[in-house]
Protein backbone atom coordinates (compact mmCIF):
# COMPACT_ATOMS: atom_id res chain seq x y z
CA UNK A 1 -13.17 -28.00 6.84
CA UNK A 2 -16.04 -27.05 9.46
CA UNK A 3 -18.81 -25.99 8.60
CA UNK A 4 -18.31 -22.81 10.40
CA UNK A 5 -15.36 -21.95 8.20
CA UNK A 6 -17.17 -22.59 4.84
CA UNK A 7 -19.77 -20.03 6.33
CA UNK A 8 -17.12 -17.45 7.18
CA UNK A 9 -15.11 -18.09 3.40
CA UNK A 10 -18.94 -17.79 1.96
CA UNK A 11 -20.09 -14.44 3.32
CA UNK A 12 -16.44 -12.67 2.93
CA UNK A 13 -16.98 -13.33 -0.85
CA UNK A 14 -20.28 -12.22 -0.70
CA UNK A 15 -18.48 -8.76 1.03
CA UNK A 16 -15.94 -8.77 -1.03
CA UNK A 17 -18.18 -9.29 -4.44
CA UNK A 18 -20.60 -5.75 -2.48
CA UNK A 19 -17.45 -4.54 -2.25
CA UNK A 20 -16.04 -4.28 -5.22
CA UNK A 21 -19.34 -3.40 -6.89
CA UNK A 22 -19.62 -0.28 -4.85
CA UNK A 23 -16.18 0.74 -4.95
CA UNK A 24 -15.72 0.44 -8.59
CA UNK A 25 -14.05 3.32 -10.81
CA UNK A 26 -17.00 4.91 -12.20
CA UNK A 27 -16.85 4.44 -15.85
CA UNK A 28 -18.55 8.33 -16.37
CA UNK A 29 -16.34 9.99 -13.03
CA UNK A 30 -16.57 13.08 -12.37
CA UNK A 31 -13.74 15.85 -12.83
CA UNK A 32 -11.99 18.17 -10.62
CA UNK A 33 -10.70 21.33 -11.56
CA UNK A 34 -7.86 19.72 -13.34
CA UNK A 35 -9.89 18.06 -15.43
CA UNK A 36 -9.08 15.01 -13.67
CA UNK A 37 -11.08 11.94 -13.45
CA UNK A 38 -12.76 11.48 -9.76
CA UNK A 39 -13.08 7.67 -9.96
CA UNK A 40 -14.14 7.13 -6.49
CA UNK A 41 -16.11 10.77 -6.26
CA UNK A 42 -15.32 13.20 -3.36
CA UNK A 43 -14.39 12.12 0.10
CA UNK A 44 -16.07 14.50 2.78
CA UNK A 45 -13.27 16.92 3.94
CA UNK A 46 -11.82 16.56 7.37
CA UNK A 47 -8.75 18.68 9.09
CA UNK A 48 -5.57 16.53 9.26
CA UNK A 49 -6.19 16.12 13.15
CA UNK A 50 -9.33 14.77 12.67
CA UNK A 51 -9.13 11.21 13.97
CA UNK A 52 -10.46 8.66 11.27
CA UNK A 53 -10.28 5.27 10.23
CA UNK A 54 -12.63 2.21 10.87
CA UNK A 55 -10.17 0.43 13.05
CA UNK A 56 -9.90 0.84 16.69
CA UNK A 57 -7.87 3.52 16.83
CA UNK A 58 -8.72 6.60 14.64
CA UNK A 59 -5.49 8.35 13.46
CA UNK A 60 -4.51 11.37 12.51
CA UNK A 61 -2.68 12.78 9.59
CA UNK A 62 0.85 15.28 10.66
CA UNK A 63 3.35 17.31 9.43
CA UNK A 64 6.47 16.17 12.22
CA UNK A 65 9.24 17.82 13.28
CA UNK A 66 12.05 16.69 11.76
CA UNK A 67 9.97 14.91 8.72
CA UNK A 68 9.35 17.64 6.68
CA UNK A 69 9.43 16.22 3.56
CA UNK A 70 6.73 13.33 4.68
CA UNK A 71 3.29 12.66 6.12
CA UNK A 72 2.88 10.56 9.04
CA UNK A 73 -0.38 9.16 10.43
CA UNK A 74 -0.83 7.27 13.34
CA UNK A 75 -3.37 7.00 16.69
CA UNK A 76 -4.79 10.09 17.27
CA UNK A 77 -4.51 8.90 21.18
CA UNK A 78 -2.20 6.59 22.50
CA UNK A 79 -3.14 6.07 25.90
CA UNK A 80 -5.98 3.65 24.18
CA UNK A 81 -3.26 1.10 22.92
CA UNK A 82 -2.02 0.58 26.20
CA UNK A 83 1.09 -1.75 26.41
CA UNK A 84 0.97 -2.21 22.64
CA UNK A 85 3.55 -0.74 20.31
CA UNK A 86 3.21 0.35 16.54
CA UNK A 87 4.77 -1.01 13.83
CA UNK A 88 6.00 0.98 11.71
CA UNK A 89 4.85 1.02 7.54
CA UNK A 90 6.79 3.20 5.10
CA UNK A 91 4.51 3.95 1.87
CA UNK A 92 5.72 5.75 -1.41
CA UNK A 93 3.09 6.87 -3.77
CA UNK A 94 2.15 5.86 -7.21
CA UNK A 95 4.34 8.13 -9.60
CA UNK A 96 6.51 8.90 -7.09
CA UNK A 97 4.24 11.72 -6.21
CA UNK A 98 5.78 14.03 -3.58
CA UNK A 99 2.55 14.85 -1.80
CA UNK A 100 1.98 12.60 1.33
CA UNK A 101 -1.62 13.16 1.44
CA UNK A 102 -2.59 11.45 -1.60
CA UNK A 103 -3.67 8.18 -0.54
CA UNK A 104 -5.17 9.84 3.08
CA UNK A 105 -8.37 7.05 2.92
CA UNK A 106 -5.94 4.08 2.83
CA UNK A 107 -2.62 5.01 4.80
CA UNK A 108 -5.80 6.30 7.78
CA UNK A 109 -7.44 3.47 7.62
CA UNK A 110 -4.01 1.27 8.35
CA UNK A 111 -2.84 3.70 10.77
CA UNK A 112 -6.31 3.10 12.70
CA UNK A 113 -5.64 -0.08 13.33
CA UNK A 114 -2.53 0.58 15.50
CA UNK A 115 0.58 1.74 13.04
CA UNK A 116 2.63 4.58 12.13
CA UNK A 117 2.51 5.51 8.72
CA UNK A 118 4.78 7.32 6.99
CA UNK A 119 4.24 8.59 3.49
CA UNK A 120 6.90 10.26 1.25
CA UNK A 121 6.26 13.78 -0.12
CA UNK A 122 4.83 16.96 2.00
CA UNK A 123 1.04 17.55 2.75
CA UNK A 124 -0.20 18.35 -0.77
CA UNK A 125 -3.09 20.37 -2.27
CA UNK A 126 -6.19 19.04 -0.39
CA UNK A 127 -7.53 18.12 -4.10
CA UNK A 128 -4.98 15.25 -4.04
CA UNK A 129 -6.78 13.47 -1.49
CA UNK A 130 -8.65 11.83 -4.08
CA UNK A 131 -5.93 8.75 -4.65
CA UNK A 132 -4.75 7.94 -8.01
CA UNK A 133 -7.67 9.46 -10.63
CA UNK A 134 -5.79 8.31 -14.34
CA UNK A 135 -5.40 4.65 -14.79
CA UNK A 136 -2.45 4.57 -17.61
CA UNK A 137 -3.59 2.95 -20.97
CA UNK A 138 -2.71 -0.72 -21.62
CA UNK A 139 -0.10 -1.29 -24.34
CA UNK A 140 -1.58 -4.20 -26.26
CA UNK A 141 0.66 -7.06 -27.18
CA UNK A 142 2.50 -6.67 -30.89
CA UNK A 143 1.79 -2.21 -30.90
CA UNK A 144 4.94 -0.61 -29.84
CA UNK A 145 5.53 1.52 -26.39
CA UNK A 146 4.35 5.29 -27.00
CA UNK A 147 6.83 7.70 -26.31
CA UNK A 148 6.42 8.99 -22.79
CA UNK A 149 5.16 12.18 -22.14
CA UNK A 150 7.47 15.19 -20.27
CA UNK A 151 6.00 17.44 -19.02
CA UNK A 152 7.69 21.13 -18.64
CA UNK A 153 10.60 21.02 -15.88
CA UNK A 154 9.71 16.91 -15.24
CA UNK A 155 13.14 16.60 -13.99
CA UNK A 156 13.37 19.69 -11.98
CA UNK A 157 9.71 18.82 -9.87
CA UNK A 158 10.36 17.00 -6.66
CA UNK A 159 9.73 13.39 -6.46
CA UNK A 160 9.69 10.44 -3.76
CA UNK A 161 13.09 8.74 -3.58
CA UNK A 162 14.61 5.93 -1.79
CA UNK A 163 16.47 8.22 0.49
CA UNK A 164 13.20 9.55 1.19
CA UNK A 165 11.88 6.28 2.55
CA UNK A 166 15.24 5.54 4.19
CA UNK A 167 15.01 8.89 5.79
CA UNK A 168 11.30 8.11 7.39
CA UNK A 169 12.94 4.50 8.86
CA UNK A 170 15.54 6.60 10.12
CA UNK A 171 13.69 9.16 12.05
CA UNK A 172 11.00 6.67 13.56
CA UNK A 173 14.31 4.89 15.06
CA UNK A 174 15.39 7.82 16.16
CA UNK A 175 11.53 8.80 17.48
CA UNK A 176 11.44 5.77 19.34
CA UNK A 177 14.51 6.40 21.66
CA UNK A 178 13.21 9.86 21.97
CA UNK A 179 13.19 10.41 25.71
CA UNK A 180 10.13 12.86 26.05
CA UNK A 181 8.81 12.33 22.00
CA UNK A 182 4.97 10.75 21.19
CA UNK A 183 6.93 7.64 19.99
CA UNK A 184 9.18 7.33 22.57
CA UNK A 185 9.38 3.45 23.26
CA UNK A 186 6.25 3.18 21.84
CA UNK A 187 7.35 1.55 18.04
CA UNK A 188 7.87 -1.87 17.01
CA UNK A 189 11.21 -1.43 15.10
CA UNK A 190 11.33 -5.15 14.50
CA UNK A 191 8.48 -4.44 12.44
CA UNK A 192 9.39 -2.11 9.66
CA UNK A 193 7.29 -2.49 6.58
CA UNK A 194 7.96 -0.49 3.11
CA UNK A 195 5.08 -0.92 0.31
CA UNK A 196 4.70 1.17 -2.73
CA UNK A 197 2.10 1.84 -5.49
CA UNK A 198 3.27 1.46 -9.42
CA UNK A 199 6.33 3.64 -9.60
CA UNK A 200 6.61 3.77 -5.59
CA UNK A 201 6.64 -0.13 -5.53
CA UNK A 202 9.60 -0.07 -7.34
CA UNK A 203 11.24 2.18 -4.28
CA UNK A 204 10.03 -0.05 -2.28
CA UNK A 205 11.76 -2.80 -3.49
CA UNK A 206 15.00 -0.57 -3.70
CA UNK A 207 14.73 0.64 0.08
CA UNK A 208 13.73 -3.38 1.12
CA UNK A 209 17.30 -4.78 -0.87
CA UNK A 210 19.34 -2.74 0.44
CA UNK A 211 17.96 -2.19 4.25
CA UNK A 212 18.21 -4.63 6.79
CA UNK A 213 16.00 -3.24 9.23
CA UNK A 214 12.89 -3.70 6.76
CA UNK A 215 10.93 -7.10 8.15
CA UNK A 216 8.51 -7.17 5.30
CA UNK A 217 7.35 -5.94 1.35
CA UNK A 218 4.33 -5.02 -0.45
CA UNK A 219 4.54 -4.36 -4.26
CA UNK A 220 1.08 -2.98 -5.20
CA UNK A 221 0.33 -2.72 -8.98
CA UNK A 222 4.37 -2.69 -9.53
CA UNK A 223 7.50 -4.66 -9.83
CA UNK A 224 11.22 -4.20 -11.31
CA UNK A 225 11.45 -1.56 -14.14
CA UNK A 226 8.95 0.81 -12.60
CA UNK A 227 11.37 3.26 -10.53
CA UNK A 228 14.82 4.61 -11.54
CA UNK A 229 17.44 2.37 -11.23
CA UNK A 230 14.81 -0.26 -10.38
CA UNK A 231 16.31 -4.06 -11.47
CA UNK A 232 15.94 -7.49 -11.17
CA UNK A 233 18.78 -8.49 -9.84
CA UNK A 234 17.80 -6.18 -6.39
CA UNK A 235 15.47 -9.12 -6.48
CA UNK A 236 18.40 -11.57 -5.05
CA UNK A 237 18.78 -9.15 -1.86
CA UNK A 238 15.30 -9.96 -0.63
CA UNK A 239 15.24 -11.07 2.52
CA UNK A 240 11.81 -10.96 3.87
CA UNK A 241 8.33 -12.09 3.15
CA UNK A 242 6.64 -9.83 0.34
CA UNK A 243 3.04 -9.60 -1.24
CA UNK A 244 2.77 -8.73 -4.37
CA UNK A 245 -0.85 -7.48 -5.99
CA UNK A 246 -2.11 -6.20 -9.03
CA UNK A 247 -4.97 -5.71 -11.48
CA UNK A 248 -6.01 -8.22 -14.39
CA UNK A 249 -3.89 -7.89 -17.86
CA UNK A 250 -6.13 -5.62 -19.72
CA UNK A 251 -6.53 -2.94 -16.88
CA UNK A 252 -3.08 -2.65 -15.03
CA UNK A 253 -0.11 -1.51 -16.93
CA UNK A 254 2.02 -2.95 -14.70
CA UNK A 255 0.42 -6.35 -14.57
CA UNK A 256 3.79 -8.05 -16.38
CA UNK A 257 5.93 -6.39 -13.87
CA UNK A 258 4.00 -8.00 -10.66
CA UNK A 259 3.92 -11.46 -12.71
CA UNK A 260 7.66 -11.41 -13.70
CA UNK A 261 8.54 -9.98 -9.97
CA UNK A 262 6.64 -12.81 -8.75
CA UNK A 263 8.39 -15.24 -11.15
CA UNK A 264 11.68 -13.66 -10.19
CA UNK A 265 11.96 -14.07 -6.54
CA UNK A 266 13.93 -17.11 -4.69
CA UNK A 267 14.38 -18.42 -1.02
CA UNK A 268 11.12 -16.07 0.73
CA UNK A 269 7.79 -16.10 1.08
CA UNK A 270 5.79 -14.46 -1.65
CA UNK A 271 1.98 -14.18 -1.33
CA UNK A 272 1.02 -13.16 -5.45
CA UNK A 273 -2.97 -12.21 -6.26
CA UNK A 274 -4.39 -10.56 -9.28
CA UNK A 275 -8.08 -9.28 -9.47
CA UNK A 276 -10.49 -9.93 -12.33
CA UNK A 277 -11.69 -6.33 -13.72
CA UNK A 278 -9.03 -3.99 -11.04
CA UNK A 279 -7.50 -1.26 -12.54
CA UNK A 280 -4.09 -0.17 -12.17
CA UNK A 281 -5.52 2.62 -9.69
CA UNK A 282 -6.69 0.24 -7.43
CA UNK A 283 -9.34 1.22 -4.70
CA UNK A 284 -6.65 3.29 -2.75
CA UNK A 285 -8.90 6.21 -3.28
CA UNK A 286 -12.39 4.41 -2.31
CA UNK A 287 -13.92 4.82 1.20
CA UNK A 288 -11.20 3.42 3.52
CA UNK A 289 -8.99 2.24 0.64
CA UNK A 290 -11.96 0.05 -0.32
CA UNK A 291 -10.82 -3.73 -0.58
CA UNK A 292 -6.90 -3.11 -0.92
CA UNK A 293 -7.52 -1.40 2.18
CA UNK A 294 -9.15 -4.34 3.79
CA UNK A 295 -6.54 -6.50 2.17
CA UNK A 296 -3.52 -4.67 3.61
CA UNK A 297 -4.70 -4.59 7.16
CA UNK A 298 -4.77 -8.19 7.24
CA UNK A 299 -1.57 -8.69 5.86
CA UNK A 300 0.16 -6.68 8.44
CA UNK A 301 -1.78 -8.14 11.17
CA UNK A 302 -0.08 -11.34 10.19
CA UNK A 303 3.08 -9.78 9.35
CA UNK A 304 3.68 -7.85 12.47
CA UNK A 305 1.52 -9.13 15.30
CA UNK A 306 1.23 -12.86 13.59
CA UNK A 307 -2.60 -12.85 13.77
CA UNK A 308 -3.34 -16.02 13.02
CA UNK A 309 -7.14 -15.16 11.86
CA UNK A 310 -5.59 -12.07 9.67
CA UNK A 311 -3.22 -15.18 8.25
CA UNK A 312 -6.16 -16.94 6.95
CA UNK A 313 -6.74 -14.22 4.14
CA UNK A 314 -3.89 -15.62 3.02
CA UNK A 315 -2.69 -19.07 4.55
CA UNK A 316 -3.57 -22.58 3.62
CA UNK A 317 -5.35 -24.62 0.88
CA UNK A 318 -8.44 -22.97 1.12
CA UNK A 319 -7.41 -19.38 2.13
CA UNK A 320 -9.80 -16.46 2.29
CA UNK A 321 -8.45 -14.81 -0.95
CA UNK A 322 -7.91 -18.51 -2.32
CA UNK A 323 -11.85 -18.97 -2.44
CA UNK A 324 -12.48 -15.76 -3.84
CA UNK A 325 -13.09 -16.73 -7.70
CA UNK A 326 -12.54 -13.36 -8.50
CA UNK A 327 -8.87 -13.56 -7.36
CA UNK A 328 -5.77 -15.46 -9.01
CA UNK A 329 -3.37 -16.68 -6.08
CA UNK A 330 0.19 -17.85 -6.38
CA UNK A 331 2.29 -18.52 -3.54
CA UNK A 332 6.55 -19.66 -3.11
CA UNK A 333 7.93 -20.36 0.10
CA UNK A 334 4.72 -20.32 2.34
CA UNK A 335 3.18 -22.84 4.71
CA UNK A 336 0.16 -24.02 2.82
């Protein structure tokens, strides 16, 4: 390995270690007026057609015609992409919220960096912005499982579904041949990508088994068992190459899910990474989506564009995430 390398593997855990300091839940948040925790504080407020994002391409957050029961975000101007097209990532949230402005800092931040986004759910109360505020207790080995919780009309309160994300791949096809539309030949629809936090991972791995147009899936802080109708043996219709993350045992609930997901899969390529001291929350609510954020982009810069510097994060021996001491890497199917 150059020396050059070593240097570059060096100071991204010296980011990444800054990182994760300053984008930690705070252990005393405050609350909003819910009485919710604010783990990762208050993000400055900003109109959805405010262009943000660190990447090169600030997006914008919409309401689209014809999507009315999702969020999209993408460029807020095309003209700078030029000749380049957007892929096209299909997120559901964690709990299978139905507001598509919860995770606004991370879905931005990927859609500035030259993709449409679309979320599942309607553009919620602004106060949702926030991300996910509660990380779910830990059921310790031996103690048995609590009795969930219902609250009043659970059933009848709209939730993210797998038609839901089917419906969003749907509708960017149908964007795309558009003849006057904003997306009009502008999407990469041999790029398709459907991730999902905790209970959306788990529609995510629904809409990816039983939809051949999806290319690629991330399973953040999930696995089988946490959607409806959510099994293993969906498992055996994955076709494509899938990343699965989580938190470390004692602080994400669905740690056993990821591992046995992981464990689960056959015949693709699986990229599988747990964190020392990250919560089930994740930093989808930190500045930018914090590290996950920084995480995701690189993944689908490999995964749709085949960046081969994005690949390092996670390719070879001695990949990016590989040196990281603070993350636990398991891999099937991939060139080392």
């Amino acid at each position: 390995m150059s020396g050059r390398r070593v240097l570059m593997i060096v100071m991204m855990i010296v980011v990444a270690a800054v990182i994760g300091l300053a984008q930690r839940p705070a252990r005393t948040p405050l609350l909003d007026s819910r009485g919710k925790p604010l783990p990762f504080g208050v993000p400055a407020y900003h109109k959805p057609d405010v262009p943000l994002g660190t990447g090169p391409y600030k997006a914008v957050m919409s309401e689209e015609k014809g999507l009315s029961a999702h969020v999209a975000y993408y460029p807020a101007d095309p003209t700078k992409l030029g000749a380049k097209k957007l892929p096209v990532v299909v997120w559901a949230n964690g709990s299978c919220l139905y507001a598509g402005n919860r995770y606004r800092q991370y879905l931005t931040e990927i859609a500035s960096h030259g993709y449409l986004v679309i979320a599942g759910g309607p553009i919620g109360p602004v106060e949702l912005e926030v991300g996910p505020q509660e990380n779910p207790p830990v059921r310790r080995r031996g103690t048995p499982a609590p009795v969930p919780a219902t609250a009043p009309n659970a059933d009848l309160e709209p939730r993210v579904t797998t038609a839901l994300l089917k419906q969003a791949v749907d509708w960017a096809v149908a964007q795309n041949r558009e003849g006057s539309g904003k997306f009009s030949n502008k999407l990469d629809l041999a790029h398709i990508v459907v991730m999902g936090h905790s209970c959306g991972g788990g529609l995510a791995i629904q809409e990816a088994s039983q939809d051949s147009r999806v290319s690629a899936l991330g399973i953040w802080f999930s696995g089988v068992g946490l959607a409806r109708n959510s099994e293993a043996t969906m498992l055996d219709n994955i076709k494509v190459p899938v990343l699965i993350i989580s938190g470390t045992e004692e602080l994400d609930v669905a740690y056993g899910n990821a591992k046995s997901t992981f464990e689960r899969m056959k015949n693709v390529p699986v990229f599988y990474g747990w964190r020392d001291e990250l919560e089930h929350i994740g930093t989808f609510g930190a500045a930018n989506g914090g590290e996950l954020g920084m995480i995701t982009v690189r993944w689908l810069e490999w995964q749709t564009r085949a960046d081969a510097e994005a690949a390092k994060m996670f390719k070879g021996r001695n990949c990016d995430l590989c040196s990281d001491p603070a993350w636990h890497i398991r891999r099937k199917n991939t060139e080392l």
